[in-house]
Every structure is written in structure tokens, then in C-alpha cells.
PDB file of N, CA and C in Angstrom:
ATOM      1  N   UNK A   1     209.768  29.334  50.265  1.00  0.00           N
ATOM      2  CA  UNK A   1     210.504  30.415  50.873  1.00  0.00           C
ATOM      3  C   UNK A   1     211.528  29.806  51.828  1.00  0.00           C
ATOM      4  N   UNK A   2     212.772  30.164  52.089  1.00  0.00           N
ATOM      5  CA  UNK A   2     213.459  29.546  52.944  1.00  0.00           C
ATOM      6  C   UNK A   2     213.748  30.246  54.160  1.00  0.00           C
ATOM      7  N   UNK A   3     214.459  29.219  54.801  1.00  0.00           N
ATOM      8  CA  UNK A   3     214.177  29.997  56.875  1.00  0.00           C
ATOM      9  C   UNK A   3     214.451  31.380  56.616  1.00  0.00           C
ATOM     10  N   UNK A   4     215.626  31.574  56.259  1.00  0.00           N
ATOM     11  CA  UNK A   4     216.248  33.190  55.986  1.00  0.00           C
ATOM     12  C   UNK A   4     215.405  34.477  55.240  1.00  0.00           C
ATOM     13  N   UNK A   5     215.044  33.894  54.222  1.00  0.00           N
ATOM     14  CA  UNK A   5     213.557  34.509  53.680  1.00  0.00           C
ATOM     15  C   UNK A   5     212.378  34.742  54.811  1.00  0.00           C
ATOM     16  N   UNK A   6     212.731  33.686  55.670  1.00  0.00           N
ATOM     17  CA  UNK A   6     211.260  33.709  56.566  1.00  0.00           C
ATOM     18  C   UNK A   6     211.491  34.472  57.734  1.00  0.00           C
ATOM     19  N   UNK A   7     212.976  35.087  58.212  1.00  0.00           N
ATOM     20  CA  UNK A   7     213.508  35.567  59.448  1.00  0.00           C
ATOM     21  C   UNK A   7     213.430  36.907  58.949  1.00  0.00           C
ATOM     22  N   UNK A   8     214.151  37.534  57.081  1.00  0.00           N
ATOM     23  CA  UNK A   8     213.868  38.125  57.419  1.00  0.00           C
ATOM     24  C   UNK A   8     212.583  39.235  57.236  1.00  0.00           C
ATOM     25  N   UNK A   9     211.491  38.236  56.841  1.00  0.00           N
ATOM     26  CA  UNK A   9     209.997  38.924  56.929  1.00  0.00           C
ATOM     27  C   UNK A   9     209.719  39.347  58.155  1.00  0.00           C
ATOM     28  N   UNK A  10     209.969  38.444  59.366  1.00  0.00           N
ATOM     29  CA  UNK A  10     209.693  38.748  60.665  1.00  0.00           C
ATOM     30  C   UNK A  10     210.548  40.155  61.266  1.00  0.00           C
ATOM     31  N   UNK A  11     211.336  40.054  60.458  1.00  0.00           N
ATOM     32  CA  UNK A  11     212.588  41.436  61.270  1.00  0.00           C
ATOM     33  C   UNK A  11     212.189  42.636  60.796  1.00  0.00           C
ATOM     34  N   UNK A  12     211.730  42.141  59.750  1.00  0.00           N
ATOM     35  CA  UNK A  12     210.775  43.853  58.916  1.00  0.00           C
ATOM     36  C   UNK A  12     209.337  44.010  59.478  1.00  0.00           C
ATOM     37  N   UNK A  13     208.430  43.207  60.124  1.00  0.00           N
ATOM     38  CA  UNK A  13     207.384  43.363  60.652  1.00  0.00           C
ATOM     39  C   UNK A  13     207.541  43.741  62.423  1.00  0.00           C
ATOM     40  N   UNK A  14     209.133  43.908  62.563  1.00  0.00           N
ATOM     41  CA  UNK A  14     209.156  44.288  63.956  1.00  0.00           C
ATOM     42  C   UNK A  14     209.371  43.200  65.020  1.00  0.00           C
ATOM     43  N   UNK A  15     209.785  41.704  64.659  1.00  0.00           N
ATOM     44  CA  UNK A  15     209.933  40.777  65.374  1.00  0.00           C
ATOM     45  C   UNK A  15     211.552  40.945  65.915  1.00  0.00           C
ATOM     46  N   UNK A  16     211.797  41.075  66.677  1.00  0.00           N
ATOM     47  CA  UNK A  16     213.386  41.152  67.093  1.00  0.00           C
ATOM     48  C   UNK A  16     213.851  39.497  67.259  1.00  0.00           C
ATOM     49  N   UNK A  17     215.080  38.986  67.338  1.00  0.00           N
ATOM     50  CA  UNK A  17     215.634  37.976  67.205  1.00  0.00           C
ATOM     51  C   UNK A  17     215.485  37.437  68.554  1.00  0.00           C
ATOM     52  N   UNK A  18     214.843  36.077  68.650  1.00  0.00           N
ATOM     53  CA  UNK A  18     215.079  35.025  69.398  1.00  0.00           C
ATOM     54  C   UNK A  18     213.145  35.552  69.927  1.00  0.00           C
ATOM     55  N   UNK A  19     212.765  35.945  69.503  1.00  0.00           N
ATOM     56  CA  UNK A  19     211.277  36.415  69.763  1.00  0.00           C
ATOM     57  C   UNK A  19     210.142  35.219  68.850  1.00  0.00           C
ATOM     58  N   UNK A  20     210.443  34.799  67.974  1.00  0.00           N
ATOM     59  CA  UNK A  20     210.140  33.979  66.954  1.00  0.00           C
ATOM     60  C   UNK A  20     210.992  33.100  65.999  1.00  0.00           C
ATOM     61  N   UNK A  21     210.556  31.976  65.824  1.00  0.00           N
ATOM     62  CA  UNK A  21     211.480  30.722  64.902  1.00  0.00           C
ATOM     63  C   UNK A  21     210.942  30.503  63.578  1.00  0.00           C
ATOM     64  N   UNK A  22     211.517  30.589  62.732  1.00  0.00           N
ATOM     65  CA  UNK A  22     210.589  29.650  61.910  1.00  0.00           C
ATOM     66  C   UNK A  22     210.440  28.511  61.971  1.00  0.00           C
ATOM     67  N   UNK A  23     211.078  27.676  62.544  1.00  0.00           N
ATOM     68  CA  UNK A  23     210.717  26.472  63.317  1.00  0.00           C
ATOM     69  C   UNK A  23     209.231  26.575  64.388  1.00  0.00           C
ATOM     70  N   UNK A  24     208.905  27.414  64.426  1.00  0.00           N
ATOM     71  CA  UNK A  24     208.141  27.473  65.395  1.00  0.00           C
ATOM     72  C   UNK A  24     206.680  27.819  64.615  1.00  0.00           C
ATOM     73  N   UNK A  25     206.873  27.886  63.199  1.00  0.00           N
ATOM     74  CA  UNK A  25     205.402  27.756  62.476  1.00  0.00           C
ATOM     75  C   UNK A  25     205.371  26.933  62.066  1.00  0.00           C
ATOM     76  N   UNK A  26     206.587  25.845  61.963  1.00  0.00           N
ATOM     77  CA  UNK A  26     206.074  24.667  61.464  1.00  0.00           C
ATOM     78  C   UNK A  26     205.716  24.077  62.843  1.00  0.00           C
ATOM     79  N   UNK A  27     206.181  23.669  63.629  1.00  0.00           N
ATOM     80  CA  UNK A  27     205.523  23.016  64.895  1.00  0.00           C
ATOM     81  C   UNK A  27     204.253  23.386  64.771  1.00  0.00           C
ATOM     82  N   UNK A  28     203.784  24.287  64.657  1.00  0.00           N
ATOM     83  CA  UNK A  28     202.367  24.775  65.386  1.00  0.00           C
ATOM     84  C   UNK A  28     201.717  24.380  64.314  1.00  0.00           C
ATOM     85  N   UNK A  29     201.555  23.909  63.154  1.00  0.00           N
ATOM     86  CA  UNK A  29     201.102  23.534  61.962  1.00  0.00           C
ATOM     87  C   UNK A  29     201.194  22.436  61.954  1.00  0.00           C
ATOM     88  N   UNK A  30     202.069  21.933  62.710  1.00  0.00           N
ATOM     89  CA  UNK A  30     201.705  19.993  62.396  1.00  0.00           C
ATOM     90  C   UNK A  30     200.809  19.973  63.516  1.00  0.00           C
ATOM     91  N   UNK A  31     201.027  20.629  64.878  1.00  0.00           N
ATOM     92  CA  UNK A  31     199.963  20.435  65.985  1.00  0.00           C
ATOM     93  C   UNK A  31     198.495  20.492  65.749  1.00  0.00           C
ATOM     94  N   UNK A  32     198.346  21.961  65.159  1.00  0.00           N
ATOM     95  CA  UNK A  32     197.336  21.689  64.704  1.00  0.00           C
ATOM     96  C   UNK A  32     196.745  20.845  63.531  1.00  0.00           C
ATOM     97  N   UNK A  33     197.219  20.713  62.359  1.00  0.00           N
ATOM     98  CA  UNK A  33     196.823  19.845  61.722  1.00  0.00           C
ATOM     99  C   UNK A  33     196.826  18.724  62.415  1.00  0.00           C
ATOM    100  N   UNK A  34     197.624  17.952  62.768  1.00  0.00           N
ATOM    101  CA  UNK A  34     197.598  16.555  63.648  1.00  0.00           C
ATOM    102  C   UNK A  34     196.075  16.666  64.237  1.00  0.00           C
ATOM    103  N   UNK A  35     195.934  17.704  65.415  1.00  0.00           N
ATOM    104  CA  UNK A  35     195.104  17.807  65.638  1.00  0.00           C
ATOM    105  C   UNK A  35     193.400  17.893  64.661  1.00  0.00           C
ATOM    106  N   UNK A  36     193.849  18.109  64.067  1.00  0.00           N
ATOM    107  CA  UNK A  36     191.965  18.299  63.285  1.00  0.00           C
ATOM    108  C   UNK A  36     191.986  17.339  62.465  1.00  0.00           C
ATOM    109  N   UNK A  37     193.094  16.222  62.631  1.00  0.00           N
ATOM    110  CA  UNK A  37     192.480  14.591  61.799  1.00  0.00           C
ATOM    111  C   UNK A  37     193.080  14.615  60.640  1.00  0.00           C
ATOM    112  N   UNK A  38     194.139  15.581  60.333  1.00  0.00           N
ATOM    113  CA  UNK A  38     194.803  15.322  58.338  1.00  0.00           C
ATOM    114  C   UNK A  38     195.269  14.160  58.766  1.00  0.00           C
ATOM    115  N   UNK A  39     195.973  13.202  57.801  1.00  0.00           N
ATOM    116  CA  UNK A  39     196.573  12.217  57.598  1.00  0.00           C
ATOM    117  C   UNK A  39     198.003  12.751  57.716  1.00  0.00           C
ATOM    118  N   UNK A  40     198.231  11.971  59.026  1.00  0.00           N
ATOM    119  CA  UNK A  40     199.643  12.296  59.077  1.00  0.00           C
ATOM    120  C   UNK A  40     200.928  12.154  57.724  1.00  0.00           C
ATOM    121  N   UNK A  41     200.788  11.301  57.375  1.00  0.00           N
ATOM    122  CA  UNK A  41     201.893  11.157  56.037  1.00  0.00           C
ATOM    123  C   UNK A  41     201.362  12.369  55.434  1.00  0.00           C
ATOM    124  N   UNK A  42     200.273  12.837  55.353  1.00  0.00           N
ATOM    125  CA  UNK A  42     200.167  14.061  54.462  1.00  0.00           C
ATOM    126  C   UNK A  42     200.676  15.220  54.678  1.00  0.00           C
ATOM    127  N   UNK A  43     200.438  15.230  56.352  1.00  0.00           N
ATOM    128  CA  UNK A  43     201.537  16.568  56.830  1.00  0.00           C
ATOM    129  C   UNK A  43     202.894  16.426  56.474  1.00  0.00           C
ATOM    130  N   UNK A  44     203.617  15.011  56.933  1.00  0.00           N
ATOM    131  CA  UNK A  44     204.830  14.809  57.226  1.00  0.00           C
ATOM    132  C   UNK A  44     205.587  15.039  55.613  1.00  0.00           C
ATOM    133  N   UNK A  45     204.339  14.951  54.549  1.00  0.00           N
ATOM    134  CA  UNK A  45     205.145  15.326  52.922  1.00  0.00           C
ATOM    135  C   UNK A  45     204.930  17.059  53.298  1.00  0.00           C
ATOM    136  N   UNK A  46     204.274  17.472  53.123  1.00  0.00           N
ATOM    137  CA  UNK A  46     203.945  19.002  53.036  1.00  0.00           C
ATOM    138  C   UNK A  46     204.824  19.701  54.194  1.00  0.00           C
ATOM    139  N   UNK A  47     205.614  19.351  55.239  1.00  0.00           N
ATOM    140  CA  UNK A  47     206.526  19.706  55.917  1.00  0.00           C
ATOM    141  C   UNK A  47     207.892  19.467  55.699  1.00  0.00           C
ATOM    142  N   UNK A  48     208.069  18.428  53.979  1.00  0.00           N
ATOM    143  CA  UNK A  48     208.886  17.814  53.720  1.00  0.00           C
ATOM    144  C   UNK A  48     210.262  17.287  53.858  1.00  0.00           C
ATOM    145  N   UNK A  49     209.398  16.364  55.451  1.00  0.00           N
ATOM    146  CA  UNK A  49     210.074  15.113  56.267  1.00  0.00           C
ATOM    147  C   UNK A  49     210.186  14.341  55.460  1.00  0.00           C
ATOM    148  N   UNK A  50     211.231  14.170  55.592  1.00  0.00           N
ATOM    149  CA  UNK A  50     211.544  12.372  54.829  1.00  0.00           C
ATOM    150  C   UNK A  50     211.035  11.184  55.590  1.00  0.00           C
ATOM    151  N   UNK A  51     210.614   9.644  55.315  1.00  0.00           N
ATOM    152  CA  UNK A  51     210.470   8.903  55.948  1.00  0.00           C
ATOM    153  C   UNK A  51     211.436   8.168  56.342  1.00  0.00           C
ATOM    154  N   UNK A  52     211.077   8.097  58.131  1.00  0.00           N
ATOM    155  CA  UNK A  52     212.043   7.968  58.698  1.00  0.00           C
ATOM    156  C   UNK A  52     212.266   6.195  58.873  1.00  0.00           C
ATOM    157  N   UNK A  53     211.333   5.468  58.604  1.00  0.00           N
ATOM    158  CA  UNK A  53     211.581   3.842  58.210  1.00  0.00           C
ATOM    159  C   UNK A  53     212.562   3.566  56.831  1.00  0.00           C
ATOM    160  N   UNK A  54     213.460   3.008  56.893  1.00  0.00           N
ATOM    161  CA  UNK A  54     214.187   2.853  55.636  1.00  0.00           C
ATOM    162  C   UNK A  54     213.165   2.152  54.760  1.00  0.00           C
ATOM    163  N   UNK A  55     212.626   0.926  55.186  1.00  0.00           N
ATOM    164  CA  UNK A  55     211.839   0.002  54.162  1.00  0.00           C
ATOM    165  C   UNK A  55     210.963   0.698  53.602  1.00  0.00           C
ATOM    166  N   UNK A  56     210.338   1.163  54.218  1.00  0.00           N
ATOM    167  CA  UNK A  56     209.012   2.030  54.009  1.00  0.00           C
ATOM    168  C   UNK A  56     209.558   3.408  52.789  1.00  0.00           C
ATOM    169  N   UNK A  57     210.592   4.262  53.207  1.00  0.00           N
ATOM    170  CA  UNK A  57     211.091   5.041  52.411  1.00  0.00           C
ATOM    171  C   UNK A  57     211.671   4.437  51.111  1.00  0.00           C
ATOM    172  N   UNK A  58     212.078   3.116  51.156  1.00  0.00           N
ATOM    173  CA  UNK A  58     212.551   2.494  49.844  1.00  0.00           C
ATOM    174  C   UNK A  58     211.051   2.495  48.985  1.00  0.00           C
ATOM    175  N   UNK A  59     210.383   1.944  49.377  1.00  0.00           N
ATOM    176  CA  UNK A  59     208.688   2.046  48.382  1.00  0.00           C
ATOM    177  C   UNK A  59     207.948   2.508  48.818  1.00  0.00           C
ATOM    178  N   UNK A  60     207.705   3.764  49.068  1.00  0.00           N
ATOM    179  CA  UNK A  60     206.493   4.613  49.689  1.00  0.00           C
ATOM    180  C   UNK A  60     206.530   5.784  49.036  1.00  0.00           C
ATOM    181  N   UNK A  61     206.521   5.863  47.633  1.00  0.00           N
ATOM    182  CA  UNK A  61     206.515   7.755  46.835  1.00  0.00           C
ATOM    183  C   UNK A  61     205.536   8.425  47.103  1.00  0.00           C
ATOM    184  N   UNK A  62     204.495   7.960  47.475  1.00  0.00           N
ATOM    185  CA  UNK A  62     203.287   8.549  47.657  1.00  0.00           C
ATOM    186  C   UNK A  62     203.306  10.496  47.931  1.00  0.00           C
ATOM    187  N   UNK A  63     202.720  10.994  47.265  1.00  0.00           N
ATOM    188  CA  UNK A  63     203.103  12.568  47.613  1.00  0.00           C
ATOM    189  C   UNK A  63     201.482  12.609  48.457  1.00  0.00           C
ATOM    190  N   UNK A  64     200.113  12.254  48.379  1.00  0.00           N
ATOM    191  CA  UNK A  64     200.023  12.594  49.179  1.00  0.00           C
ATOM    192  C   UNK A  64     198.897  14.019  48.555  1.00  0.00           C
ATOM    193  N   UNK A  65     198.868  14.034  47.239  1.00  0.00           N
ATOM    194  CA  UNK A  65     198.617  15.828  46.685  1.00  0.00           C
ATOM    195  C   UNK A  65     197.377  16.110  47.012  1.00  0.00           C
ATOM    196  N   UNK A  66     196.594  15.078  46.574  1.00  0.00           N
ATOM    197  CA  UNK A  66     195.079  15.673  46.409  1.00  0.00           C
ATOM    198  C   UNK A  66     194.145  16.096  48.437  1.00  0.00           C
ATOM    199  N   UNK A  67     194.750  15.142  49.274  1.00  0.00           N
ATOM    200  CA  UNK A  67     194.737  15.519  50.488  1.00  0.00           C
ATOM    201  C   UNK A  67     195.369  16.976  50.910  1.00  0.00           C
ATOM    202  N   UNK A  68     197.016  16.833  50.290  1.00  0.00           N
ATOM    203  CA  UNK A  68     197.563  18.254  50.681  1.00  0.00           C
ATOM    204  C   UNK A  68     197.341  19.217  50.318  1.00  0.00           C
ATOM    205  N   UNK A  69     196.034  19.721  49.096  1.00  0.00           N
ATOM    206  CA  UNK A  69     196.005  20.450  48.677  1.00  0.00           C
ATOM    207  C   UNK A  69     194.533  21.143  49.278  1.00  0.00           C
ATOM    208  N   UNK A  70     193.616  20.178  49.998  1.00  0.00           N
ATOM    209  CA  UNK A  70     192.569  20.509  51.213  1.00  0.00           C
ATOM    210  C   UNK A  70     193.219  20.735  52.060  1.00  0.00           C
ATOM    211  N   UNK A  71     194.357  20.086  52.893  1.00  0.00           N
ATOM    212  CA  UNK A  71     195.021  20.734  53.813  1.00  0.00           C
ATOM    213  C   UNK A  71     195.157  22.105  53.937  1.00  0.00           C
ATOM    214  N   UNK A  72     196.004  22.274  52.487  1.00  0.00           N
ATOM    215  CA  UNK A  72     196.555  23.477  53.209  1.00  0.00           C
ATOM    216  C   UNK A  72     195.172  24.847  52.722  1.00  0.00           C
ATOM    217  N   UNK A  73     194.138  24.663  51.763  1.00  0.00           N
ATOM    218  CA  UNK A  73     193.336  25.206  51.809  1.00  0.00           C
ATOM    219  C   UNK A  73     192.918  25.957  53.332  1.00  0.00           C
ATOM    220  N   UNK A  74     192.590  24.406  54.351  1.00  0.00           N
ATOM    221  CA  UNK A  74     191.716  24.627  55.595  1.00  0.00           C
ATOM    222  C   UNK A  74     192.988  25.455  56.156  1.00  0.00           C
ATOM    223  N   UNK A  75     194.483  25.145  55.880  1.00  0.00           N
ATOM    224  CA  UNK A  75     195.189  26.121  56.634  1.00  0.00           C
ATOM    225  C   UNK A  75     195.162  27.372  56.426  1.00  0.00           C
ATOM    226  N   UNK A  76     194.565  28.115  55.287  1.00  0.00           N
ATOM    227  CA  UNK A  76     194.796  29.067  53.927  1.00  0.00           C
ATOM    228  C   UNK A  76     193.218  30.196  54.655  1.00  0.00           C
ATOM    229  N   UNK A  77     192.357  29.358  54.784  1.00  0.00           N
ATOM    230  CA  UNK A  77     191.411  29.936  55.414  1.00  0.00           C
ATOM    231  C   UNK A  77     191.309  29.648  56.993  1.00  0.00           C
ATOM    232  N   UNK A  78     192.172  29.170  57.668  1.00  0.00           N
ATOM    233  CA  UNK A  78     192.629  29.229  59.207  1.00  0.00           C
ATOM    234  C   UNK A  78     193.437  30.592  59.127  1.00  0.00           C
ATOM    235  N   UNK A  79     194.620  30.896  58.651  1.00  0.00           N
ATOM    236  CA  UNK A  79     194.898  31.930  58.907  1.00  0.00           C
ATOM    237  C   UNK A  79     194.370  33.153  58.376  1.00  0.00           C
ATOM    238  N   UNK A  80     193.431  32.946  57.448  1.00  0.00           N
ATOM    239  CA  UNK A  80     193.092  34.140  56.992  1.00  0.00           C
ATOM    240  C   UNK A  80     191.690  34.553  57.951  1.00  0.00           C
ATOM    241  N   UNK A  81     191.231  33.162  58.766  1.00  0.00           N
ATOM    242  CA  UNK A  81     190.075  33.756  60.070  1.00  0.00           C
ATOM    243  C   UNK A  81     190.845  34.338  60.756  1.00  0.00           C
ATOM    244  N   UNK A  82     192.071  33.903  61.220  1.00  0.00           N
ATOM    245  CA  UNK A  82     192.884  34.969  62.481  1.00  0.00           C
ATOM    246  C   UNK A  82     192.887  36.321  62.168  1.00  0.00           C
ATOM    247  N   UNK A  83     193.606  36.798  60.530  1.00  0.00           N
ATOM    248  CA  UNK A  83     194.199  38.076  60.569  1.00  0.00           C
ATOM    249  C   UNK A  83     192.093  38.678  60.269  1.00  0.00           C
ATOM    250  N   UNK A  84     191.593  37.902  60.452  1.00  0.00           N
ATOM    251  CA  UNK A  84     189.678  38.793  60.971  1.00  0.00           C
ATOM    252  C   UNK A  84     189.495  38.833  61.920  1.00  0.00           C
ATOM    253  N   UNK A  85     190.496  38.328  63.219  1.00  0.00           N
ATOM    254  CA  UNK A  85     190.059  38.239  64.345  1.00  0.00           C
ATOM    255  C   UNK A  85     189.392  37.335  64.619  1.00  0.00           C
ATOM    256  N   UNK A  86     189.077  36.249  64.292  1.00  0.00           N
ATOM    257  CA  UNK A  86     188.144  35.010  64.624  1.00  0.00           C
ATOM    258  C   UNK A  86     189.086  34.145  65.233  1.00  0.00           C
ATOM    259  N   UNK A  87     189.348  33.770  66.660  1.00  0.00           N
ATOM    260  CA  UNK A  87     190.410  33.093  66.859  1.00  0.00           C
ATOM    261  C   UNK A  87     190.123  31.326  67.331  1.00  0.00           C
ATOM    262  N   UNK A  88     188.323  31.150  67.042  1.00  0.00           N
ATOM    263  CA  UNK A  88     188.026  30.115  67.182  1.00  0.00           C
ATOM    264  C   UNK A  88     189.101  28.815  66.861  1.00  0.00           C
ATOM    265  N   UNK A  89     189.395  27.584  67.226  1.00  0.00           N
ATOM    266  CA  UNK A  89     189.664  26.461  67.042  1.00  0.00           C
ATOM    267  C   UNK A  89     188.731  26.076  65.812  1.00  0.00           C
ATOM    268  N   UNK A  90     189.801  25.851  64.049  1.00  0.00           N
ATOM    269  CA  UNK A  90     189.153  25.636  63.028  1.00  0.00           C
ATOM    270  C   UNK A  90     188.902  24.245  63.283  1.00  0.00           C
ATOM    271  N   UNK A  91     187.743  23.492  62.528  1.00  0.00           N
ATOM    272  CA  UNK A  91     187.105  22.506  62.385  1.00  0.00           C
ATOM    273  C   UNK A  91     187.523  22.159  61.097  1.00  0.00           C
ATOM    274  N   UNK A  92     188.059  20.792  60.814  1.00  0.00           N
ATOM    275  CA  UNK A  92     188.533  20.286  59.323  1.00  0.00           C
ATOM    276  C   UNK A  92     187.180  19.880  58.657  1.00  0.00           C
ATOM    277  N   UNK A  93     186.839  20.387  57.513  1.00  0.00           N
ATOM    278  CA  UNK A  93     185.404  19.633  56.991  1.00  0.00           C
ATOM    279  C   UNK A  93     185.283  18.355  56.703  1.00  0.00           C
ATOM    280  N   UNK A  94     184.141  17.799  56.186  1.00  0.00           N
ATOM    281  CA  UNK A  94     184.100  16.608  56.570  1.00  0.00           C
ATOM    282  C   UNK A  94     184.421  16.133  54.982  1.00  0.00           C
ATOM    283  N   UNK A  95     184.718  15.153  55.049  1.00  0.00           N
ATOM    284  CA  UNK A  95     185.726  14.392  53.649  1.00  0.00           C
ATOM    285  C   UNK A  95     184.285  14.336  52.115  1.00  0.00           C
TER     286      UNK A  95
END
């Protein structure tokens, strides 16, 4: 979906402008992920950052899938505890 797609979901749910970013769900998504132990290169593909070392970006294809696809699960059922009201701090399971 792109930012504009994503601004204007928020404008139809009643978000008025400069109230919310979409920049501002990705921040909070690397925080937390960072936080609960993903592998950073795994976020930094699934937020799709480029790598910012040239050498490293010359041989590093790695996507990263089979991690990103538990990721975004635990994210998938993180937000789906919020819209239940469970606003606990999710716990990443164990590998």
C-alpha cells in the first residue's frame, strides 16, 4: 500500500492531517520489533531499507523470508491483541 493509500485510510477513519504519519507506523514497528529480539537485517528488509554499507550491499541479497514471515505473523497477532483490547507488551516466541 503506499503512503497516500495509507493517509488516505486515516482521513476516512477520522484522523485529521498532521495528527498521524505514516512514517510514524513504521517507526513504532521497528521499535518494537527491535525491541522483542527480530534480527535486525530482517526488519531493515521488511521496511525495505536498503543497505546502507556499500560493500556489504554489493553481496548481501539475503531477503531474510523465512524470519520475516514469523515476524510479521507476531506483528499480525500484536495488532490484532490491541483492536481486543489487550494492550500488554507482546513477547516474541521462542525460536
Amino acid at each position: 500500500m503506499s503512503g497516500n493509500g495509507m493517509l488516505a485510510a486515516l482521513r476516512r477513519m477520522g484522523f485529521e492531517r498532521g495528527v498521524l504519519t505514516v512514517h510514524g507506523f513504521r517507526s513504532t514497528a521497528s521499535t518494537l520489533l527491535n525491541e522483542q529480539g527480530w534480527h535486525p537485517d530482517a526488519i531493515e528488509r521488511q521496511l525495505a531499507h536498503s543497505e546502507r554499507d556499500g560493500v556489504r550491499a554489493a553481496y548481501n541479497y539475503a531477503e531474510y523470508l523465512p524470519e520475516r514471515r514469523k515476524m510479521m505473523q507476531f506483528w499480525s497477532d500484536y495488532l490484532d491483541n490491541l483492536r481486543a483490547g489487550n494492550t500488554d507488551a507482546p513477547v516474541k516466541p521462542s525460536a
